[in-house]
ModelCIF file with pLDDT and N, C-alpha, C, O atoms, coordinates in Angstrom:
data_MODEL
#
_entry.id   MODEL 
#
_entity.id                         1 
_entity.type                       polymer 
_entity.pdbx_number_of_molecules   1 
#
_entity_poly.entity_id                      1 
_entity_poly.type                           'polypeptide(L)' 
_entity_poly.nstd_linkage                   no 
_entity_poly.nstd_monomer                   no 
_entity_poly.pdbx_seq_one_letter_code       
;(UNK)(UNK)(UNK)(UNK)(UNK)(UNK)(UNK)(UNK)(UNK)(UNK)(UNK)(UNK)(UNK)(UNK)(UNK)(UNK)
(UNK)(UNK)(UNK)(UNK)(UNK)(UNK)(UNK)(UNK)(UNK)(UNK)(UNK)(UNK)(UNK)(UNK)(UNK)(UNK)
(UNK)(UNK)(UNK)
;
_entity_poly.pdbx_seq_one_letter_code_can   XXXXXXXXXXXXXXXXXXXXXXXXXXXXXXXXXXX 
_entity_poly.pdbx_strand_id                 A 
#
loop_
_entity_poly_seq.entity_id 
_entity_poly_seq.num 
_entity_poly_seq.mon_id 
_entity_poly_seq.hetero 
1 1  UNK n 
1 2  UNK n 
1 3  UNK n 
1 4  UNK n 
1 5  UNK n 
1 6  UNK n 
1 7  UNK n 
1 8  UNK n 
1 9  UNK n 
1 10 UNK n 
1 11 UNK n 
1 12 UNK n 
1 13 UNK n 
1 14 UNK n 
1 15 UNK n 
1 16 UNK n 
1 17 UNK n 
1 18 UNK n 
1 19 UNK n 
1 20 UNK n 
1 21 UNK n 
1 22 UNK n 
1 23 UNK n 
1 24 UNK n 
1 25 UNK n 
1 26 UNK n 
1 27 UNK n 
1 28 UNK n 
1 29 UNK n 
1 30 UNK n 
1 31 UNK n 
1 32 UNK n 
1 33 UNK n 
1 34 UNK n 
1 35 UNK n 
#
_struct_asym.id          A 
_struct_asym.entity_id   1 
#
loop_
_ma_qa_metric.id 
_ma_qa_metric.mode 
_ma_qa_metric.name 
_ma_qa_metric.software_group_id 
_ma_qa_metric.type 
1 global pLDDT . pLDDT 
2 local  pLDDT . pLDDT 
#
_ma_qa_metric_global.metric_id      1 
_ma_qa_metric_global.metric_value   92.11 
_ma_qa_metric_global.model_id       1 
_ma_qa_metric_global.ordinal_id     1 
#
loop_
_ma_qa_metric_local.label_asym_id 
_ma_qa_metric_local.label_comp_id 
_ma_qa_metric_local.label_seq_id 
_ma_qa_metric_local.metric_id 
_ma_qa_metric_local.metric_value 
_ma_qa_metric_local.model_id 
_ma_qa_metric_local.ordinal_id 
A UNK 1  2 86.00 1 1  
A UNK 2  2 86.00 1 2  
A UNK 3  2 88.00 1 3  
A UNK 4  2 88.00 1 4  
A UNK 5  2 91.00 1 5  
A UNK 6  2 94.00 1 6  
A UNK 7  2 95.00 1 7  
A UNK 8  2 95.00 1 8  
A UNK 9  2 96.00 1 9  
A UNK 10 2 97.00 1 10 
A UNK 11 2 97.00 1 11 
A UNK 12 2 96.00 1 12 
A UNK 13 2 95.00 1 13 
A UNK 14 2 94.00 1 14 
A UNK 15 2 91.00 1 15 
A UNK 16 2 87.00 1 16 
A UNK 17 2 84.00 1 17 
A UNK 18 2 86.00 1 18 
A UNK 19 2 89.00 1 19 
A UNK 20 2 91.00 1 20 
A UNK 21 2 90.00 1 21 
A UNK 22 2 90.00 1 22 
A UNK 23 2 93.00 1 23 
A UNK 24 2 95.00 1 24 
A UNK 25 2 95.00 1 25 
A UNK 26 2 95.00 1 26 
A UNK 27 2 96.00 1 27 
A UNK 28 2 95.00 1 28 
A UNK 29 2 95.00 1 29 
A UNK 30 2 95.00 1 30 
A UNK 31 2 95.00 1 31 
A UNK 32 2 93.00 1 32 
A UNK 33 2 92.00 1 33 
A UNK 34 2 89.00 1 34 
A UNK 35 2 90.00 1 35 
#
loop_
_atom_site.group_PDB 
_atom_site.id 
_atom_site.type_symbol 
_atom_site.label_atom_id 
_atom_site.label_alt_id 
_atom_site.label_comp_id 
_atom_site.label_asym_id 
_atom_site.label_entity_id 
_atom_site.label_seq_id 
_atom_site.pdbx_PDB_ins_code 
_atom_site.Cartn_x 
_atom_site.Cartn_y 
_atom_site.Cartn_z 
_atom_site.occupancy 
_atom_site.B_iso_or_equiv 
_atom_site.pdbx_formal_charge 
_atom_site.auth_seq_id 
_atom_site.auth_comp_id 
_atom_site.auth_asym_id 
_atom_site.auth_atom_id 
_atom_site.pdbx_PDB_model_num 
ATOM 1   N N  . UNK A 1 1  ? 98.298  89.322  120.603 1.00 86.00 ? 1  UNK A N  1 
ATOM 2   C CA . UNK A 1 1  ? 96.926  88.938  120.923 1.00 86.00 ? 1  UNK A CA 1 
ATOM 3   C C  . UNK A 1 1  ? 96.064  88.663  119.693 1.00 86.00 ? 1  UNK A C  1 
ATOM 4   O O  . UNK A 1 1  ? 94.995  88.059  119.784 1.00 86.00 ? 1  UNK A O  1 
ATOM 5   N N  . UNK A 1 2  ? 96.595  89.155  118.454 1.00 86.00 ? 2  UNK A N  1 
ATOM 6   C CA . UNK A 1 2  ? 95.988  88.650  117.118 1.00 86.00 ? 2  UNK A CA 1 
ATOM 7   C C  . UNK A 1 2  ? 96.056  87.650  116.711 1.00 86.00 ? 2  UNK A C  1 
ATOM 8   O O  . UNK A 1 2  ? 95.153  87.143  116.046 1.00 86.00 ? 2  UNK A O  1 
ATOM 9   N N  . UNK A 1 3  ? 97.260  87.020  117.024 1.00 88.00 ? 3  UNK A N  1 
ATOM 10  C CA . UNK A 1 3  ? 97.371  85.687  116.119 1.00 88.00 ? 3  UNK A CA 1 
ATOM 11  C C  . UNK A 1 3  ? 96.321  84.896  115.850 1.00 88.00 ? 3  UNK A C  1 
ATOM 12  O O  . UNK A 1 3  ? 95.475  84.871  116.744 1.00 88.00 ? 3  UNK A O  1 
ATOM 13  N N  . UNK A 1 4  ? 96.097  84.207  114.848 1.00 88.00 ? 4  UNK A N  1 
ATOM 14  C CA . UNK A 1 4  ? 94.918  83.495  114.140 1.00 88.00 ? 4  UNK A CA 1 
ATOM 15  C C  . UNK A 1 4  ? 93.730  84.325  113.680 1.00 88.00 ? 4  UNK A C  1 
ATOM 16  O O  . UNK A 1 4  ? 92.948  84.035  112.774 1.00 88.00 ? 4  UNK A O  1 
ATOM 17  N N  . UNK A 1 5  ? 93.725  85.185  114.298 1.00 91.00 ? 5  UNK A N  1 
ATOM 18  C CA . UNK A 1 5  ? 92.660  85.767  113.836 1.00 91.00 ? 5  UNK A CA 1 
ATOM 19  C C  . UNK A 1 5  ? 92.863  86.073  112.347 1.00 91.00 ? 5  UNK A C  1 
ATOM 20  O O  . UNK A 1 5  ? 93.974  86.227  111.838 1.00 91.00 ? 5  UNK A O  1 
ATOM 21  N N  . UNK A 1 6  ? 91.394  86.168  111.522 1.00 94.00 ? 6  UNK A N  1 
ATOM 22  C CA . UNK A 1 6  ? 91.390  86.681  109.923 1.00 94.00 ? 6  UNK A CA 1 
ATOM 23  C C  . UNK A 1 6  ? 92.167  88.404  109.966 1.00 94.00 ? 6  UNK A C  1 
ATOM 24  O O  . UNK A 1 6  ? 92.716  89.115  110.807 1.00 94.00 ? 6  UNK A O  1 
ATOM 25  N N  . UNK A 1 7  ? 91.834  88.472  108.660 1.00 95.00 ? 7  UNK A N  1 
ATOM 26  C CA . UNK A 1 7  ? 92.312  89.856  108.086 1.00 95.00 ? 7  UNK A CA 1 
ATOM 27  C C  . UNK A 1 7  ? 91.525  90.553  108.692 1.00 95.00 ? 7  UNK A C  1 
ATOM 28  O O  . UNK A 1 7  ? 90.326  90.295  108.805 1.00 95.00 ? 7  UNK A O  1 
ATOM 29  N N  . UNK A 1 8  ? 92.121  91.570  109.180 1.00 95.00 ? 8  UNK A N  1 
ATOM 30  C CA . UNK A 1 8  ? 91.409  92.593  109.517 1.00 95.00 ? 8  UNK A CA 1 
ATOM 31  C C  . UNK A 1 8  ? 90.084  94.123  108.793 1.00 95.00 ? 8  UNK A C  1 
ATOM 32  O O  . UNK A 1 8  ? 90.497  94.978  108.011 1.00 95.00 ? 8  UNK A O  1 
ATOM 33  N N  . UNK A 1 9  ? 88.619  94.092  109.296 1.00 96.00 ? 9  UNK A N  1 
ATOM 34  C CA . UNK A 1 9  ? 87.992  95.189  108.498 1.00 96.00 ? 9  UNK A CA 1 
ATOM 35  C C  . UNK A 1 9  ? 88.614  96.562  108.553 1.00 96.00 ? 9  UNK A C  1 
ATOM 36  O O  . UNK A 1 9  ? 89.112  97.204  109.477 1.00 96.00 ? 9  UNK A O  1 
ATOM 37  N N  . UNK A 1 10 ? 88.425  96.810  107.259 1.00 97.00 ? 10 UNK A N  1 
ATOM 38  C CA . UNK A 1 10 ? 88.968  98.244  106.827 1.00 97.00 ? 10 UNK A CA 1 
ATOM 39  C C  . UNK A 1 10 ? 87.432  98.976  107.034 1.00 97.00 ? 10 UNK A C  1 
ATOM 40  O O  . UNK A 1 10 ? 86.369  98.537  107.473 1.00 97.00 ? 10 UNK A O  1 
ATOM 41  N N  . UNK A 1 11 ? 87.873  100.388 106.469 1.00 97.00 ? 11 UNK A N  1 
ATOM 42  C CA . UNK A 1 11 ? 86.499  101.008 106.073 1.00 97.00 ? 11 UNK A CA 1 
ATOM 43  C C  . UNK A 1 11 ? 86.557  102.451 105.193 1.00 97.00 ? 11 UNK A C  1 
ATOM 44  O O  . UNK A 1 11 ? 87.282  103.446 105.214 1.00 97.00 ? 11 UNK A O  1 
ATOM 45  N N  . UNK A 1 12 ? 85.580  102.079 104.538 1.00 96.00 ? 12 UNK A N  1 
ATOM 46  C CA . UNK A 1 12 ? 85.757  103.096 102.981 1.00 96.00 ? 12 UNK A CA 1 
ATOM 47  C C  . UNK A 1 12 ? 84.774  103.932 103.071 1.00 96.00 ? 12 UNK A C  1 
ATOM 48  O O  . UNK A 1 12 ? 83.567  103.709 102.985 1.00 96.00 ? 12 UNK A O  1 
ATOM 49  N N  . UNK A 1 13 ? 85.643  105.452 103.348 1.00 95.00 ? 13 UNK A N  1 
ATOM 50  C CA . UNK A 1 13 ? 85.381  106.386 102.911 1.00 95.00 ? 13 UNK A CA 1 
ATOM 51  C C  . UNK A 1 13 ? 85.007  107.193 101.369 1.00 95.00 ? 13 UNK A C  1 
ATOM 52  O O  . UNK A 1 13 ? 85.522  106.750 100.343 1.00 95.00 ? 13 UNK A O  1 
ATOM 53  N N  . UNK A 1 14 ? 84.213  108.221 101.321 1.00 94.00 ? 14 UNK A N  1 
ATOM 54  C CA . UNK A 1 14 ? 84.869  108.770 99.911  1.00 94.00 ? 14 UNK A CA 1 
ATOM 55  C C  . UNK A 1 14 ? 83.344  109.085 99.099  1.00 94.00 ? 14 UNK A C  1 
ATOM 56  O O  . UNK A 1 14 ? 82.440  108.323 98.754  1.00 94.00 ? 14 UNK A O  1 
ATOM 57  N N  . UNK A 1 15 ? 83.540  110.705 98.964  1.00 91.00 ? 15 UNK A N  1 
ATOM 58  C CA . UNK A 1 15 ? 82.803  111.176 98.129  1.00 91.00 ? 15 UNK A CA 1 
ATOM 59  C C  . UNK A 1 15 ? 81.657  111.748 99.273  1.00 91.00 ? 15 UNK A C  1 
ATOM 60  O O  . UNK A 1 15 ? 80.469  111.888 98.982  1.00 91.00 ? 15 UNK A O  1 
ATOM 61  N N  . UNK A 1 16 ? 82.078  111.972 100.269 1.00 87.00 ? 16 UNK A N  1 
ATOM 62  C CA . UNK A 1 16 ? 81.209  112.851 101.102 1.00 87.00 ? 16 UNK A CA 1 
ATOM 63  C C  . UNK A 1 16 ? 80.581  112.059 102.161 1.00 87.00 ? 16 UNK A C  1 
ATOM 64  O O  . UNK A 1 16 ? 81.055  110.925 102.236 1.00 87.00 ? 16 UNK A O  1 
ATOM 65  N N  . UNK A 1 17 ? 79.551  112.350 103.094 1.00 84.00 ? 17 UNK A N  1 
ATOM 66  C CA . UNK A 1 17 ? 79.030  111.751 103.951 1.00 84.00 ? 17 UNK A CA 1 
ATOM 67  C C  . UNK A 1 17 ? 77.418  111.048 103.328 1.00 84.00 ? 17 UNK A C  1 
ATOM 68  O O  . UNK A 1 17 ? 76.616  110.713 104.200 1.00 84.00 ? 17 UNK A O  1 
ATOM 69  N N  . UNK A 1 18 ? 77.089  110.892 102.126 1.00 86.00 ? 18 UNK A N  1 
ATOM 70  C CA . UNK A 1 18 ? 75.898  110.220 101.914 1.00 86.00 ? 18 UNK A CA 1 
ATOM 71  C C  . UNK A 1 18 ? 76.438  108.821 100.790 1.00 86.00 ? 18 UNK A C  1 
ATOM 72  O O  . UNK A 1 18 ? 75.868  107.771 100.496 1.00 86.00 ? 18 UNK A O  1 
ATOM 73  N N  . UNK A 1 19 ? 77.409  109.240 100.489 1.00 89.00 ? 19 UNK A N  1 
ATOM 74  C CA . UNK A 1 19 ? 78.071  107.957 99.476  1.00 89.00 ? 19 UNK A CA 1 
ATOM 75  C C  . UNK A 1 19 ? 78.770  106.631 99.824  1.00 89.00 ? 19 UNK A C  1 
ATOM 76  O O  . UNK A 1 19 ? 78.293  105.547 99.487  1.00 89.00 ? 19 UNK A O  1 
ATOM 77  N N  . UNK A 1 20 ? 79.913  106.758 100.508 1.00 91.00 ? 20 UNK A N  1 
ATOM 78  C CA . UNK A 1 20 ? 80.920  105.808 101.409 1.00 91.00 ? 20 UNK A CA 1 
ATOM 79  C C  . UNK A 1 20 ? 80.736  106.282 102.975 1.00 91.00 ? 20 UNK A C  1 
ATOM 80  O O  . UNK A 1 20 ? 81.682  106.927 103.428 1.00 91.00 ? 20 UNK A O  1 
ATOM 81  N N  . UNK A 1 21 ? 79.843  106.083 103.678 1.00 90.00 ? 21 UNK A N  1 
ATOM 82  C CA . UNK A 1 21 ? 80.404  106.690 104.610 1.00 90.00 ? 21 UNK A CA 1 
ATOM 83  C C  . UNK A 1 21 ? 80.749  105.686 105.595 1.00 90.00 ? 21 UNK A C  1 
ATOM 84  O O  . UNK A 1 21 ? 79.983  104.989 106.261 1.00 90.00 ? 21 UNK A O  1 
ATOM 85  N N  . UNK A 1 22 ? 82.161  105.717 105.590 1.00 90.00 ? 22 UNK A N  1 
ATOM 86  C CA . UNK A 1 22 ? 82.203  104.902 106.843 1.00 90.00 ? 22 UNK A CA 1 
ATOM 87  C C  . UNK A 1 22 ? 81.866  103.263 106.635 1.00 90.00 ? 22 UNK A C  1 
ATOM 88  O O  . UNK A 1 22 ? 81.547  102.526 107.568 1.00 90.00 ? 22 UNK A O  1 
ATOM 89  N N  . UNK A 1 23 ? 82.017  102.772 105.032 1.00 93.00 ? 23 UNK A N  1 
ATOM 90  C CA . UNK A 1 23 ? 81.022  101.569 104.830 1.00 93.00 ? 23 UNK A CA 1 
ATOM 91  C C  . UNK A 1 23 ? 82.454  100.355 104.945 1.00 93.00 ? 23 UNK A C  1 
ATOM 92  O O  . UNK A 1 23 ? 83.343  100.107 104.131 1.00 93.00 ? 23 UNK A O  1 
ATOM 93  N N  . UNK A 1 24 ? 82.156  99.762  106.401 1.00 95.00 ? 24 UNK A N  1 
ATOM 94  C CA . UNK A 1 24 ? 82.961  98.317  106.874 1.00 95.00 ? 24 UNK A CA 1 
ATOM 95  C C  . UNK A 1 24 ? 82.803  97.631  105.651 1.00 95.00 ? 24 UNK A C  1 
ATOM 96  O O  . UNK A 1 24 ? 81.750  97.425  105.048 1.00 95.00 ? 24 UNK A O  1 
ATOM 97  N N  . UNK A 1 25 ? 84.167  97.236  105.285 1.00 95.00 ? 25 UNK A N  1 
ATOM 98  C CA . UNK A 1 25 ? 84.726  96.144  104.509 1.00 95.00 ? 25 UNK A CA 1 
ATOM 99  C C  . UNK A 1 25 ? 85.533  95.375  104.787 1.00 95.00 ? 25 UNK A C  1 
ATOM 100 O O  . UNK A 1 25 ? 86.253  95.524  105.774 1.00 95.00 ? 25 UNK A O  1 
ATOM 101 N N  . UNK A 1 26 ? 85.648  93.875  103.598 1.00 95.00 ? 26 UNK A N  1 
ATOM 102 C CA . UNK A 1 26 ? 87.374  93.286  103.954 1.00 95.00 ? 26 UNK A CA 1 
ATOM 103 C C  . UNK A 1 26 ? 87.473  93.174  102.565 1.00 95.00 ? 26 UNK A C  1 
ATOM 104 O O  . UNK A 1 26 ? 86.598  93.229  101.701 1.00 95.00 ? 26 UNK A O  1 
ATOM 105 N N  . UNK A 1 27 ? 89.069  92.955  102.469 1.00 96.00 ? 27 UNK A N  1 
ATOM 106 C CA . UNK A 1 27 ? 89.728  93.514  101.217 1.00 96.00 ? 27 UNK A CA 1 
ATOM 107 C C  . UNK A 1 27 ? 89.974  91.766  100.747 1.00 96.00 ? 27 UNK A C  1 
ATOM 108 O O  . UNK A 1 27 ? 90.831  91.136  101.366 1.00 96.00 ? 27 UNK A O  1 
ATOM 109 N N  . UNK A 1 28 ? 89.282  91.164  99.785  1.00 95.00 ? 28 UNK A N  1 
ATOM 110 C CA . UNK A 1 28 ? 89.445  90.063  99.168  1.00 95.00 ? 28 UNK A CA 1 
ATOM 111 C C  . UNK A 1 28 ? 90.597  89.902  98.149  1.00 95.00 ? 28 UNK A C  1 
ATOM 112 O O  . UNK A 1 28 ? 91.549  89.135  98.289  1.00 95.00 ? 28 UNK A O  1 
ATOM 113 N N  . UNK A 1 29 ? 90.410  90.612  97.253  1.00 95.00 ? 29 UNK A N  1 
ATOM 114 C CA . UNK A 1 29 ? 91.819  90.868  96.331  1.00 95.00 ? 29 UNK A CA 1 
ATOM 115 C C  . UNK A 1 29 ? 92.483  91.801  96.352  1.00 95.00 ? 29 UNK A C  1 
ATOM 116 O O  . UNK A 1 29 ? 91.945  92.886  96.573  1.00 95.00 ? 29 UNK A O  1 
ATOM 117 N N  . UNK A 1 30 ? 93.848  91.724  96.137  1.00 95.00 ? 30 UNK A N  1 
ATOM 118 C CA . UNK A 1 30 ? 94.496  92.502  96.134  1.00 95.00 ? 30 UNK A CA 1 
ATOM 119 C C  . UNK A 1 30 ? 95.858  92.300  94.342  1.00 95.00 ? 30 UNK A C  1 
ATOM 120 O O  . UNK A 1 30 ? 96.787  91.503  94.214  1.00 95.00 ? 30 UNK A O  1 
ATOM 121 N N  . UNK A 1 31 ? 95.349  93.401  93.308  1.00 95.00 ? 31 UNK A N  1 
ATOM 122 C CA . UNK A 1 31 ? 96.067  93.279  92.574  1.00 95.00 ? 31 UNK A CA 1 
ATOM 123 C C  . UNK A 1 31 ? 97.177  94.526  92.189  1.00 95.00 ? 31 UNK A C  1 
ATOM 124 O O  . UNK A 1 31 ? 96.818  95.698  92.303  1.00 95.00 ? 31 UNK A O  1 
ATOM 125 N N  . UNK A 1 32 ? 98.661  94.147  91.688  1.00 93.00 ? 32 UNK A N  1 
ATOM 126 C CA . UNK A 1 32 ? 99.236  95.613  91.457  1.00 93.00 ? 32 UNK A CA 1 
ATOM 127 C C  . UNK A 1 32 ? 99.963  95.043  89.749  1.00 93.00 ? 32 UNK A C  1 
ATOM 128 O O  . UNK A 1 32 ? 100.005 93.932  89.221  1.00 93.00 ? 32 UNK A O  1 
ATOM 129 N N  . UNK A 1 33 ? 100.320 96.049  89.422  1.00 92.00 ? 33 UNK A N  1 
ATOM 130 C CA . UNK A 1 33 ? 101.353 95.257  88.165  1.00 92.00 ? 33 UNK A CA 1 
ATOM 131 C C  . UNK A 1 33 ? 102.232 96.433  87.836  1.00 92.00 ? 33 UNK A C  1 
ATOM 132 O O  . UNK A 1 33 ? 101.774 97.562  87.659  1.00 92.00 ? 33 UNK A O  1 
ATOM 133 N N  . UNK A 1 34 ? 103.617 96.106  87.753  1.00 89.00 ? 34 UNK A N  1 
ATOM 134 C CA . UNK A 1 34 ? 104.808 96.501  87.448  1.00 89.00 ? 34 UNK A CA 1 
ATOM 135 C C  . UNK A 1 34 ? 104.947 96.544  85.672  1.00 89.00 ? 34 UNK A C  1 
ATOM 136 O O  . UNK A 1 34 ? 105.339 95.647  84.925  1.00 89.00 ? 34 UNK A O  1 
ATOM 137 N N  . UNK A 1 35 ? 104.398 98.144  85.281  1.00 90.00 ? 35 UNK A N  1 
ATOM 138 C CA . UNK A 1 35 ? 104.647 98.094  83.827  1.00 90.00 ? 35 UNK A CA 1 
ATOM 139 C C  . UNK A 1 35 ? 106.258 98.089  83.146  1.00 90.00 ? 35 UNK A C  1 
ATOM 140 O O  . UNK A 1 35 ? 106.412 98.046  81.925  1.00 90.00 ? 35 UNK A O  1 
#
């Protein structure tokens, strides 16, 4: 039932309930690197 649809919102926690709480995002980049 997803198909086509965009990426899906995440949501970022972190650092207690007055900092991140709960704050809807979408994840634009994504980088890693293999030292």
């Amino acid at each position: 039932e997803n198909v086509g649809n965009p990426p899906p919102i995440v949501f970022l926690d972190g650092y207690g309930s007055h900092y991140f709480p709960h704050v809807p995002c979408v994840i634009t980049n994504f980088t890693h690197n293999l030292p």
